[in-house]
PDB file of N, CA and C in Angstrom:
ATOM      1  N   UNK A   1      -6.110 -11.696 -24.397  1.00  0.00           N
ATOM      2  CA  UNK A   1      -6.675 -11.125 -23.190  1.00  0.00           C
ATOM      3  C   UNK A   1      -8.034 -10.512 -23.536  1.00  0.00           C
ATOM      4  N   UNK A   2      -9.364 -10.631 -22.551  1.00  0.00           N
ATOM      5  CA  UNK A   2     -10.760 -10.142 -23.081  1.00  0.00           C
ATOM      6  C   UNK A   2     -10.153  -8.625 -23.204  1.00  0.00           C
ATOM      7  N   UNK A   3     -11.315  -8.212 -23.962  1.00  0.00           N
ATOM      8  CA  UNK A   3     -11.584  -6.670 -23.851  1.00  0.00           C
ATOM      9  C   UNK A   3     -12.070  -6.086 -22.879  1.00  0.00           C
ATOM     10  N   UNK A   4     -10.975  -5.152 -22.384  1.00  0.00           N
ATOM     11  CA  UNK A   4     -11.801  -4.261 -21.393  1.00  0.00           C
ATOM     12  C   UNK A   4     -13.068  -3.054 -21.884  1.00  0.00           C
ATOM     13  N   UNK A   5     -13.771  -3.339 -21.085  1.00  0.00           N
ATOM     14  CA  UNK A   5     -15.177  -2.655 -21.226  1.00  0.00           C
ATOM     15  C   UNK A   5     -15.821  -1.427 -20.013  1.00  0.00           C
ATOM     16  N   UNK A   6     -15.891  -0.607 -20.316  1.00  0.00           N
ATOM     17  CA  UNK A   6     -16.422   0.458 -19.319  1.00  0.00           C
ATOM     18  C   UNK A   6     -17.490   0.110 -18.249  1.00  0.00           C
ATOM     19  N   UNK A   7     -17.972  -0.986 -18.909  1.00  0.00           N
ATOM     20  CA  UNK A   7     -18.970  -1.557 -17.834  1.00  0.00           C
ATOM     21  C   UNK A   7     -18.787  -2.214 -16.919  1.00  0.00           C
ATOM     22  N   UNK A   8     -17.178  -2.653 -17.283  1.00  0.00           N
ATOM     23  CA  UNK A   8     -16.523  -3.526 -16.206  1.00  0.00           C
ATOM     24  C   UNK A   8     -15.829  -2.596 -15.287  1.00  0.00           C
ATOM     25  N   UNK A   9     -15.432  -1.540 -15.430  1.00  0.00           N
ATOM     26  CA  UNK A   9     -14.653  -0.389 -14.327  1.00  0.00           C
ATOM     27  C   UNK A   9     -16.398  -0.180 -13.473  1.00  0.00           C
ATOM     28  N   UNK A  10     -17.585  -0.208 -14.125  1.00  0.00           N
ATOM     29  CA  UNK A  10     -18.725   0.380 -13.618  1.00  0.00           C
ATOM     30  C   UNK A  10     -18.838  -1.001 -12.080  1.00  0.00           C
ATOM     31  N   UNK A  11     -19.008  -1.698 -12.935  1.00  0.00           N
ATOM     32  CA  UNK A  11     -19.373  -2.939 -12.183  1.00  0.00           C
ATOM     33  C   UNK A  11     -18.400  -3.285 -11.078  1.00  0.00           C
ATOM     34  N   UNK A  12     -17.143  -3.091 -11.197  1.00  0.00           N
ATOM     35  CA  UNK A  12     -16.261  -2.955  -9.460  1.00  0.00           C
ATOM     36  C   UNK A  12     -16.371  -2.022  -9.067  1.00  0.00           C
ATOM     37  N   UNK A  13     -16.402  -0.613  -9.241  1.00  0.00           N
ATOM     38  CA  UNK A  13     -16.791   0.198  -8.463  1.00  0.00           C
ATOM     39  C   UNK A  13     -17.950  -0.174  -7.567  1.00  0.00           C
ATOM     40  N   UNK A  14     -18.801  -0.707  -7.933  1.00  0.00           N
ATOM     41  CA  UNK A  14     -20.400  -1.248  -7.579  1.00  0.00           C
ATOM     42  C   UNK A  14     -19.841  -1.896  -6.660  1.00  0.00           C
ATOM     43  N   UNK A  15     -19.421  -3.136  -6.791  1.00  0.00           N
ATOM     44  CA  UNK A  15     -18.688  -4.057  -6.567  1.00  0.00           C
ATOM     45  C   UNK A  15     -18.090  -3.932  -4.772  1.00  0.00           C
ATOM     46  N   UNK A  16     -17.368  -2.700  -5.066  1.00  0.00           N
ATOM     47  CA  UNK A  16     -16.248  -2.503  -4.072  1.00  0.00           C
ATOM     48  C   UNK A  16     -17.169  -1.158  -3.437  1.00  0.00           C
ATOM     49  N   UNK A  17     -18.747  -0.683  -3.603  1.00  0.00           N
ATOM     50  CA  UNK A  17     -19.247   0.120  -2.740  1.00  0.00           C
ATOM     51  C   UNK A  17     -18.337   1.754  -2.559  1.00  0.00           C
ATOM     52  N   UNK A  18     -17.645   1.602  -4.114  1.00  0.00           N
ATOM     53  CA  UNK A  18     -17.055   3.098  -4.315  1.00  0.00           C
ATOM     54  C   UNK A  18     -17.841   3.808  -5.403  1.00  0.00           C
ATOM     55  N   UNK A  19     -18.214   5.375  -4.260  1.00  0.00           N
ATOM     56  CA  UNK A  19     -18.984   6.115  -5.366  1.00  0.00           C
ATOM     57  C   UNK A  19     -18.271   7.045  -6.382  1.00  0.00           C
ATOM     58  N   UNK A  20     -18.533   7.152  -8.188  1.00  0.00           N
ATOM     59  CA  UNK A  20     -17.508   7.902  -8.664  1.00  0.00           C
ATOM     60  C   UNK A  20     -17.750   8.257  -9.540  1.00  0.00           C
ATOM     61  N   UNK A  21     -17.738   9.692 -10.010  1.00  0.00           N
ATOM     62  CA  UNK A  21     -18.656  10.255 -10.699  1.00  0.00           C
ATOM     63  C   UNK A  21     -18.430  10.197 -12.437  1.00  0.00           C
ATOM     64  N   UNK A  22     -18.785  10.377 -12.965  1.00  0.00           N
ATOM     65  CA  UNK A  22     -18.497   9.692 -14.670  1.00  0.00           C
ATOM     66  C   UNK A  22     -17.132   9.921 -15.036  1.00  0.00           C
ATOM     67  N   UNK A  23     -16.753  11.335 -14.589  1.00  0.00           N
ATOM     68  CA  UNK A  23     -15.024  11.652 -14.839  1.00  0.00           C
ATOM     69  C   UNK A  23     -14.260  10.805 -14.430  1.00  0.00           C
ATOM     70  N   UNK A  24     -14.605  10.278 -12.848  1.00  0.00           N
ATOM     71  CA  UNK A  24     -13.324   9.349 -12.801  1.00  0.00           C
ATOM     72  C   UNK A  24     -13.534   8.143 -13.094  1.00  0.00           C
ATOM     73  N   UNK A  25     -14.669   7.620 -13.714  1.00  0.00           N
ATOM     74  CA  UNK A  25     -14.607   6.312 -13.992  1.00  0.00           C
ATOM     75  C   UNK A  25     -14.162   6.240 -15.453  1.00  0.00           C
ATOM     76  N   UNK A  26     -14.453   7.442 -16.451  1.00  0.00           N
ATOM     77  CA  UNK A  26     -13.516   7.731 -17.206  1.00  0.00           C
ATOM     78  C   UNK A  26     -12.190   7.478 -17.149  1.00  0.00           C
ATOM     79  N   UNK A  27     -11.459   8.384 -16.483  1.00  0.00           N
ATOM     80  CA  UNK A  27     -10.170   8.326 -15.747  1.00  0.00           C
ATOM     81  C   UNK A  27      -9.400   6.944 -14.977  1.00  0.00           C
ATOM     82  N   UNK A  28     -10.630   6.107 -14.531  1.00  0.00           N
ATOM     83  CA  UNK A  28      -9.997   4.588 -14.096  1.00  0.00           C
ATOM     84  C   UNK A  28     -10.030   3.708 -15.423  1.00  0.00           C
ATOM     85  N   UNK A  29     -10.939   3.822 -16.453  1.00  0.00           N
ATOM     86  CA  UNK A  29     -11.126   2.661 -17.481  1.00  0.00           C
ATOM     87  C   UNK A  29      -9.551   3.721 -18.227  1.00  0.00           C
ATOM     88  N   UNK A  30      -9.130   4.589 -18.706  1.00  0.00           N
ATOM     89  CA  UNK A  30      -7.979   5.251 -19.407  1.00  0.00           C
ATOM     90  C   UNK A  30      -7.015   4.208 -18.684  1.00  0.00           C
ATOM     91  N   UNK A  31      -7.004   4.601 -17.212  1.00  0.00           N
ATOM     92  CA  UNK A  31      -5.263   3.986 -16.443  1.00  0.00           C
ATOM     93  C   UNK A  31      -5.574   2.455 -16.569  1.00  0.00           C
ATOM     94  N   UNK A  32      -6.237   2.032 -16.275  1.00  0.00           N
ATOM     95  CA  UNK A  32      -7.031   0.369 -16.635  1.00  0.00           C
ATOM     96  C   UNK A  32      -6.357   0.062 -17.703  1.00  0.00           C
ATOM     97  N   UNK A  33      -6.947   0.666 -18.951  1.00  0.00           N
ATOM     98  CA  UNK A  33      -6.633  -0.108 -19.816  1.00  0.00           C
ATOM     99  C   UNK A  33      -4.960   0.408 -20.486  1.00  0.00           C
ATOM    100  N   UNK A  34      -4.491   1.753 -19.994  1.00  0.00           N
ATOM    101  CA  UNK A  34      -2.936   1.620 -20.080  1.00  0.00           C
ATOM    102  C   UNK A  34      -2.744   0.444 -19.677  1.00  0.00           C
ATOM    103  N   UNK A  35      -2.476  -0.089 -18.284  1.00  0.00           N
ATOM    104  CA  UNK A  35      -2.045  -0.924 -17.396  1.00  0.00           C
ATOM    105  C   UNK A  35      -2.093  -2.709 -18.243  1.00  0.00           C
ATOM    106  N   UNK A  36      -3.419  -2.638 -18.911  1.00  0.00           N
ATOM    107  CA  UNK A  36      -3.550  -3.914 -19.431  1.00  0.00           C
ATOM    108  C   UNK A  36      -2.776  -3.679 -20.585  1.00  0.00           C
ATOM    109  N   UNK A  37      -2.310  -2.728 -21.003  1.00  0.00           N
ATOM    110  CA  UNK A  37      -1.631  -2.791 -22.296  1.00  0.00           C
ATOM    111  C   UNK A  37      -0.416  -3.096 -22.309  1.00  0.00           C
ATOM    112  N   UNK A  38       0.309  -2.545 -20.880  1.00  0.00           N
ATOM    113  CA  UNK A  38       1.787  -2.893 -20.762  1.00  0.00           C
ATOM    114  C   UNK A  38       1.540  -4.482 -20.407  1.00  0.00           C
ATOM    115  N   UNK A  39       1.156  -4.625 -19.338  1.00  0.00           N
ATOM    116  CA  UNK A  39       1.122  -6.213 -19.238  1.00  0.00           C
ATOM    117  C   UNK A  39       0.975  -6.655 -20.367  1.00  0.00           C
ATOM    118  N   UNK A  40       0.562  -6.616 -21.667  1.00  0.00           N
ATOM    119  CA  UNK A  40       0.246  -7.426 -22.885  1.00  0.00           C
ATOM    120  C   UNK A  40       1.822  -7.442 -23.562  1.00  0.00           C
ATOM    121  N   UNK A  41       2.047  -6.326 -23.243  1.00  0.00           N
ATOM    122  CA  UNK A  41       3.646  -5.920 -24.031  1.00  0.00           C
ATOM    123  C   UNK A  41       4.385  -6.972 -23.283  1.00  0.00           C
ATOM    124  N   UNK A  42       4.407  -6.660 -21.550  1.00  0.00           N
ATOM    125  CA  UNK A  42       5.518  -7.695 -20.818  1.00  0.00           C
ATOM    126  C   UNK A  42       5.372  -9.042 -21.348  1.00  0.00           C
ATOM    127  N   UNK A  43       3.939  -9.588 -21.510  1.00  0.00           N
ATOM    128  CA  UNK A  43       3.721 -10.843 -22.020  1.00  0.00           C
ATOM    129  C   UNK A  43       4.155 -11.060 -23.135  1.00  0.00           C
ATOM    130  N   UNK A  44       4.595 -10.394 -23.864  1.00  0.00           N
ATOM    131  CA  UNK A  44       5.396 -11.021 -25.248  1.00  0.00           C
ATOM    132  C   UNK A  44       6.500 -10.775 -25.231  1.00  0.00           C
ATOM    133  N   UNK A  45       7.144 -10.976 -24.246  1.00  0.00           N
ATOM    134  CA  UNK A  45       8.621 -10.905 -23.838  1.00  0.00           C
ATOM    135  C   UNK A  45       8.995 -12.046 -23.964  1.00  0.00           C
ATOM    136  N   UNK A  46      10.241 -12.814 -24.796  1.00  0.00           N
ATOM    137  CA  UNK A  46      10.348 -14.194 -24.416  1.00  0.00           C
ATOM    138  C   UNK A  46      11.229 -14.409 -23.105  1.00  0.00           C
ATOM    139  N   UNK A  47      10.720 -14.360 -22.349  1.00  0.00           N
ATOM    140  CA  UNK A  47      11.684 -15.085 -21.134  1.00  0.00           C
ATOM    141  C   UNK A  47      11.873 -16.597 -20.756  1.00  0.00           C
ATOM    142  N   UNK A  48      11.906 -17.400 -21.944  1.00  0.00           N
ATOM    143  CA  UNK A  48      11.900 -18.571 -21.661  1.00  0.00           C
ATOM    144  C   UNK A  48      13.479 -19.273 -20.961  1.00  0.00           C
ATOM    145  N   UNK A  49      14.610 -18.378 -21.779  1.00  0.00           N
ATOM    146  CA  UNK A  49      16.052 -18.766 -21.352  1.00  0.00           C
ATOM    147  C   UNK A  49      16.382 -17.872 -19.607  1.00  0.00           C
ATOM    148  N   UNK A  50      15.472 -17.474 -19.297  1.00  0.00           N
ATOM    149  CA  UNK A  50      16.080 -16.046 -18.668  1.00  0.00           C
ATOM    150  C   UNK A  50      15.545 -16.778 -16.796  1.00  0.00           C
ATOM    151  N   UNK A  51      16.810 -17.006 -16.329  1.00  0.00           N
ATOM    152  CA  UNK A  51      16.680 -17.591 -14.666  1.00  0.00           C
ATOM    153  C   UNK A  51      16.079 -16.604 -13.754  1.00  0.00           C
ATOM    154  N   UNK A  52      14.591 -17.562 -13.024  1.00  0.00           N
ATOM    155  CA  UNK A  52      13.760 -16.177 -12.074  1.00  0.00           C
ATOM    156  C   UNK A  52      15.097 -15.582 -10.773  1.00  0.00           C
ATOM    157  N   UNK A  53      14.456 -14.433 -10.706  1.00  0.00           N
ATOM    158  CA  UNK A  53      14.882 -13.532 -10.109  1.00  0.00           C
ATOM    159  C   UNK A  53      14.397 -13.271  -8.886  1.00  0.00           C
ATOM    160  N   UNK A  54      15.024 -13.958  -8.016  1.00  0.00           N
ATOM    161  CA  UNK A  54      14.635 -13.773  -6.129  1.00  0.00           C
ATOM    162  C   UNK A  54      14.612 -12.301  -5.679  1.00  0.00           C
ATOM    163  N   UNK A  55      15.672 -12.011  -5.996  1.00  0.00           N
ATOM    164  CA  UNK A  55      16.190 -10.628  -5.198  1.00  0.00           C
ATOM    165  C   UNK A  55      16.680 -10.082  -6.274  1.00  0.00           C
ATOM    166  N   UNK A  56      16.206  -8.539  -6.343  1.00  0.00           N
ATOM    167  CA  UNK A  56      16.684  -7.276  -7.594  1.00  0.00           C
ATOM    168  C   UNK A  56      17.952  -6.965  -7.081  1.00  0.00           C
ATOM    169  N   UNK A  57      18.162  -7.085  -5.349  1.00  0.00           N
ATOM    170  CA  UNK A  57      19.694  -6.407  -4.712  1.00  0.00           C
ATOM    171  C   UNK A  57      20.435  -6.896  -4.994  1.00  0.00           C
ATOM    172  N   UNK A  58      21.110  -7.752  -5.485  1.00  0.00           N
ATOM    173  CA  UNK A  58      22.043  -8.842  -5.344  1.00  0.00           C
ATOM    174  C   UNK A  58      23.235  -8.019  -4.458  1.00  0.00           C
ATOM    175  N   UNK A  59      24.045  -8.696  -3.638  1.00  0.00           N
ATOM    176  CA  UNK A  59      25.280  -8.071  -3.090  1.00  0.00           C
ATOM    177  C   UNK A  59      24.867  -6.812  -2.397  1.00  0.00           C
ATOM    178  N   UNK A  60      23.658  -6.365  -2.100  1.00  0.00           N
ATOM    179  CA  UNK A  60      23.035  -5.237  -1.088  1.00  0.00           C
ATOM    180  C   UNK A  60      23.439  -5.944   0.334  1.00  0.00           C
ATOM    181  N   UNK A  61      24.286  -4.867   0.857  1.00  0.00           N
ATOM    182  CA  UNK A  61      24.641  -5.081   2.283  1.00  0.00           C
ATOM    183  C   UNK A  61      23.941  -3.963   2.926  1.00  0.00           C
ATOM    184  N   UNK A  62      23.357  -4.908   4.008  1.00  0.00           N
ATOM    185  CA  UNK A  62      22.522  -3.881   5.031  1.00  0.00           C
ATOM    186  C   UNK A  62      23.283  -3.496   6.319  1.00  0.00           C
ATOM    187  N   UNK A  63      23.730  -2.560   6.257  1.00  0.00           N
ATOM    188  CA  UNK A  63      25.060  -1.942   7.382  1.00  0.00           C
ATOM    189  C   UNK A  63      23.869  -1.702   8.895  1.00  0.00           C
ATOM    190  N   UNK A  64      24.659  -2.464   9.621  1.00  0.00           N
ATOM    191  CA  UNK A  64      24.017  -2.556  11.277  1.00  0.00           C
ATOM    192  C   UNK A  64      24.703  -2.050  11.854  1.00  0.00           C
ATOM    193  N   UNK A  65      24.209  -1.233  12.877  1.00  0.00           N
ATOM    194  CA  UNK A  65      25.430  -0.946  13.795  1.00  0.00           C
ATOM    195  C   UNK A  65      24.593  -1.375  15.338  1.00  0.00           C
ATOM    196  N   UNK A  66      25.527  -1.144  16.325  1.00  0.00           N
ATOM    197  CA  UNK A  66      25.305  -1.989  17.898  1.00  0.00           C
ATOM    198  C   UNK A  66      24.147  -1.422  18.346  1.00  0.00           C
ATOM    199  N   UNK A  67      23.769  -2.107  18.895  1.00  0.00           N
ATOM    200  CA  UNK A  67      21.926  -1.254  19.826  1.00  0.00           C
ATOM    201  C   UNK A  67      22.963  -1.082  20.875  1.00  0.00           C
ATOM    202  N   UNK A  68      22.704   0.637  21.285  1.00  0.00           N
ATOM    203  CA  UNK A  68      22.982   0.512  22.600  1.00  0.00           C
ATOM    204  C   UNK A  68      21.677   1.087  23.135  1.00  0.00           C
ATOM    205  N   UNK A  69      22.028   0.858  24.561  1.00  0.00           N
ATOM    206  CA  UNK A  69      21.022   1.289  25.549  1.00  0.00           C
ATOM    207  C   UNK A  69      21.673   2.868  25.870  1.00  0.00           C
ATOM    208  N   UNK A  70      20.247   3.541  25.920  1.00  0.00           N
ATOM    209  CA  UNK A  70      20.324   5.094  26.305  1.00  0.00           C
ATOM    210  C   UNK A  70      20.013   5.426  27.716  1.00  0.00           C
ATOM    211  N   UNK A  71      19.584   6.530  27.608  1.00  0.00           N
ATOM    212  CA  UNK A  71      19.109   7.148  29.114  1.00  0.00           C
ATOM    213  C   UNK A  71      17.603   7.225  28.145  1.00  0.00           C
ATOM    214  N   UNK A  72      16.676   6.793  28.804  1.00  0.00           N
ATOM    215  CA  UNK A  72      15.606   6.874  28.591  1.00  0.00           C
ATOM    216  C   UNK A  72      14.414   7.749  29.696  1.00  0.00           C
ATOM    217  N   UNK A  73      13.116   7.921  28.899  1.00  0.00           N
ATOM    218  CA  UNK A  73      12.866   9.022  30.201  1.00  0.00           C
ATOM    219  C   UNK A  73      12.005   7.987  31.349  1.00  0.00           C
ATOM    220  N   UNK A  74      11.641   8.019  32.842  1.00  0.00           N
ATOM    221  CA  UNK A  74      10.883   7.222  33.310  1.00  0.00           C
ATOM    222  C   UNK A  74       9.204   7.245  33.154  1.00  0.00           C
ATOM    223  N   UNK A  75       8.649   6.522  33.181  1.00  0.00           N
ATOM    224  CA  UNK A  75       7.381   6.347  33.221  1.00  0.00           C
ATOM    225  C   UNK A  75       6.295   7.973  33.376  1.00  0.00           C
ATOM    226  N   UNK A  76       6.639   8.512  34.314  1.00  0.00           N
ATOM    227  CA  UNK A  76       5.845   9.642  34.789  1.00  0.00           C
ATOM    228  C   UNK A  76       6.290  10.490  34.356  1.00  0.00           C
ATOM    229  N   UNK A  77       7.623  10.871  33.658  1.00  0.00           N
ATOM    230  CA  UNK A  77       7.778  11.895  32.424  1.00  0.00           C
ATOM    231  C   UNK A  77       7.403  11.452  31.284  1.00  0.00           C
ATOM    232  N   UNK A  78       7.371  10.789  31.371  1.00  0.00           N
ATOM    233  CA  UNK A  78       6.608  10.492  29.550  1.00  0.00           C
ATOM    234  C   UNK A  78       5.455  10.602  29.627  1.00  0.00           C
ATOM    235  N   UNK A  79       4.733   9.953  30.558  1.00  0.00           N
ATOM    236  CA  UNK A  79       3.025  10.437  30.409  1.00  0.00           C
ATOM    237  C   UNK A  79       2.875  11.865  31.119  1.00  0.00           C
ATOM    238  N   UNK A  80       3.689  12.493  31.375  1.00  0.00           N
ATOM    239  CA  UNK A  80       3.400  13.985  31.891  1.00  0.00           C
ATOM    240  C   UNK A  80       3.665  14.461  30.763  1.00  0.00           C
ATOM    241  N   UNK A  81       3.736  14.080  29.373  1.00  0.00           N
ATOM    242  CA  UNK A  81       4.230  15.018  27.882  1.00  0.00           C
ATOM    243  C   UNK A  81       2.963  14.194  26.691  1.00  0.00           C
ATOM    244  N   UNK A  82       2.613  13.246  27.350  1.00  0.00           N
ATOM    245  CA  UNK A  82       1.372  13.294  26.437  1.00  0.00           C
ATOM    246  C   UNK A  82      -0.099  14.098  26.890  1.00  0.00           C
ATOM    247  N   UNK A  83      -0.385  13.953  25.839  1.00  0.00           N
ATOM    248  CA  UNK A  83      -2.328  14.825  25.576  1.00  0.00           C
ATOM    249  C   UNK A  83      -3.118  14.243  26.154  1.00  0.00           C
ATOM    250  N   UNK A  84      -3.142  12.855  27.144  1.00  0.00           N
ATOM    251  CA  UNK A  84      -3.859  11.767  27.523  1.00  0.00           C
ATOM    252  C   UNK A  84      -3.634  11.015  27.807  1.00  0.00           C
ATOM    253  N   UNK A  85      -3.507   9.827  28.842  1.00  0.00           N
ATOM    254  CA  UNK A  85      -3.168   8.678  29.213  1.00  0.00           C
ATOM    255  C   UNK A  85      -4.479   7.900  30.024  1.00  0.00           C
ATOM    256  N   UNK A  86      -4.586   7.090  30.465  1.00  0.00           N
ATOM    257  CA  UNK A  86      -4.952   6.189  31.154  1.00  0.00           C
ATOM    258  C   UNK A  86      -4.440   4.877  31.787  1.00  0.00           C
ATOM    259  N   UNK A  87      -4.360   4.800  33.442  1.00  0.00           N
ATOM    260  CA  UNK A  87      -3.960   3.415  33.316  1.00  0.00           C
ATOM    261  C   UNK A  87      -2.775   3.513  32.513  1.00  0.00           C
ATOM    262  N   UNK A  88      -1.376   4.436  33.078  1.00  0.00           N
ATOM    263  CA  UNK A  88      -0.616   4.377  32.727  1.00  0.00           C
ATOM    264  C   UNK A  88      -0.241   4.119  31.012  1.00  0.00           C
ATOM    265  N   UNK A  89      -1.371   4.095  30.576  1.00  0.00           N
ATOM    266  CA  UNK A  89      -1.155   3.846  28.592  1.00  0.00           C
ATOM    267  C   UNK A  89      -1.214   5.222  28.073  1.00  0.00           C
ATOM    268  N   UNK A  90      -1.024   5.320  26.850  1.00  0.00           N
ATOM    269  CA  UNK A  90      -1.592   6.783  26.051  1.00  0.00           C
ATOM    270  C   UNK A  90      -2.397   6.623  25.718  1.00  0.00           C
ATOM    271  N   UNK A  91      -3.234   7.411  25.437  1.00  0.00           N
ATOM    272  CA  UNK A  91      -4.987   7.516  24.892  1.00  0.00           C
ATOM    273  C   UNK A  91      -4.641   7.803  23.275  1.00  0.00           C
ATOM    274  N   UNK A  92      -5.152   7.481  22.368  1.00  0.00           N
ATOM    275  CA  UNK A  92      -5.214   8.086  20.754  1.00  0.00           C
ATOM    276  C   UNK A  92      -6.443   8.232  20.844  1.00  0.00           C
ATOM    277  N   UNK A  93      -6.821   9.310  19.732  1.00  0.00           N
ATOM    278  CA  UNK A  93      -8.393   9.204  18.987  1.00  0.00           C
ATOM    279  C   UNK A  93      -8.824   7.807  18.013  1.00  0.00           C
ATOM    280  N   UNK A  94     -10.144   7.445  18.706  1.00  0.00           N
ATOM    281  CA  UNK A  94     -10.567   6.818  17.619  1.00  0.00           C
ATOM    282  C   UNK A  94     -10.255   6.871  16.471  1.00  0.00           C
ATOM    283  N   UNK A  95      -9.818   5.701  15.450  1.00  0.00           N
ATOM    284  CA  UNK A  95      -9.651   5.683  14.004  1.00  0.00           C
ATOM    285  C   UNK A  95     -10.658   4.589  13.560  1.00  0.00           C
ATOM    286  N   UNK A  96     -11.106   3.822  14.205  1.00  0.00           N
ATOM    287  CA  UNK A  96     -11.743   2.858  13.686  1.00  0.00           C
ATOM    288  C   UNK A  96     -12.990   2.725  13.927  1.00  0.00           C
ATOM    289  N   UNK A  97     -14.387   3.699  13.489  1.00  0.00           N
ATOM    290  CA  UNK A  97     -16.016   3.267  13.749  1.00  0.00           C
ATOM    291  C   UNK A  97     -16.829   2.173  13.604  1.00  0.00           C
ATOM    292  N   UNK A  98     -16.986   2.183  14.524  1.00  0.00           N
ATOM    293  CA  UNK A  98     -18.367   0.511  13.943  1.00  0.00           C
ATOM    294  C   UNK A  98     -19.575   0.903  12.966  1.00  0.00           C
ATOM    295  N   UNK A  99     -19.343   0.223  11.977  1.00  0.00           N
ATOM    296  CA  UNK A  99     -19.937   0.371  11.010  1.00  0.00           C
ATOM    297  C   UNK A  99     -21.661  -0.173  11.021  1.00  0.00           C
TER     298      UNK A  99
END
């Protein structure tokens, strides 16, 4: 596997338009290159005899029980308990700016 290089944590940050000040790019090339180290370890695992693995649950039963129908509230109590509506919808705050 190449060597990881500090210039390469520099260069995606760049990359990916994240600003970060010498500590944490410190701090990302450290967990970086932990991370590449275990993967190097997993990779010398022989798993050549060993059948892939679909599902970690095996025999996990997912317990359902019946939908029932409730008393629900009507239309004009529910928007009489929100902060905002319109046009019968709820209003949220913006989360998403045009950039």
């Amino acid at each position: 596997m190449p060597e990881l290089k500090r210039e390469t944590i520099v260069h995606l940050t760049e990359l990916s338009c994240i600003d970060c000040t010498e500590d944490e790019i410190e701090r990302f090339f450290t967990q970086i290159h932990k991370m590449v180290a275990h993967f190097e370890q997993l990779a010398a695992i022989d798993t050549e005899n060993v059948p892939p693995c679909h599902q970690v649950s095996e025999g996990l039963i997912c317990p359902m029980r019946e939908d029932v129908v409730a008393n629900t509230l009507d239309t004009k109590t529910f928007l009489d308990n929100v902060p905002s509506h319109i046009g019968g919808l709820v209003r949220v705050p913006t989360v998403i700016q045009n950039v």
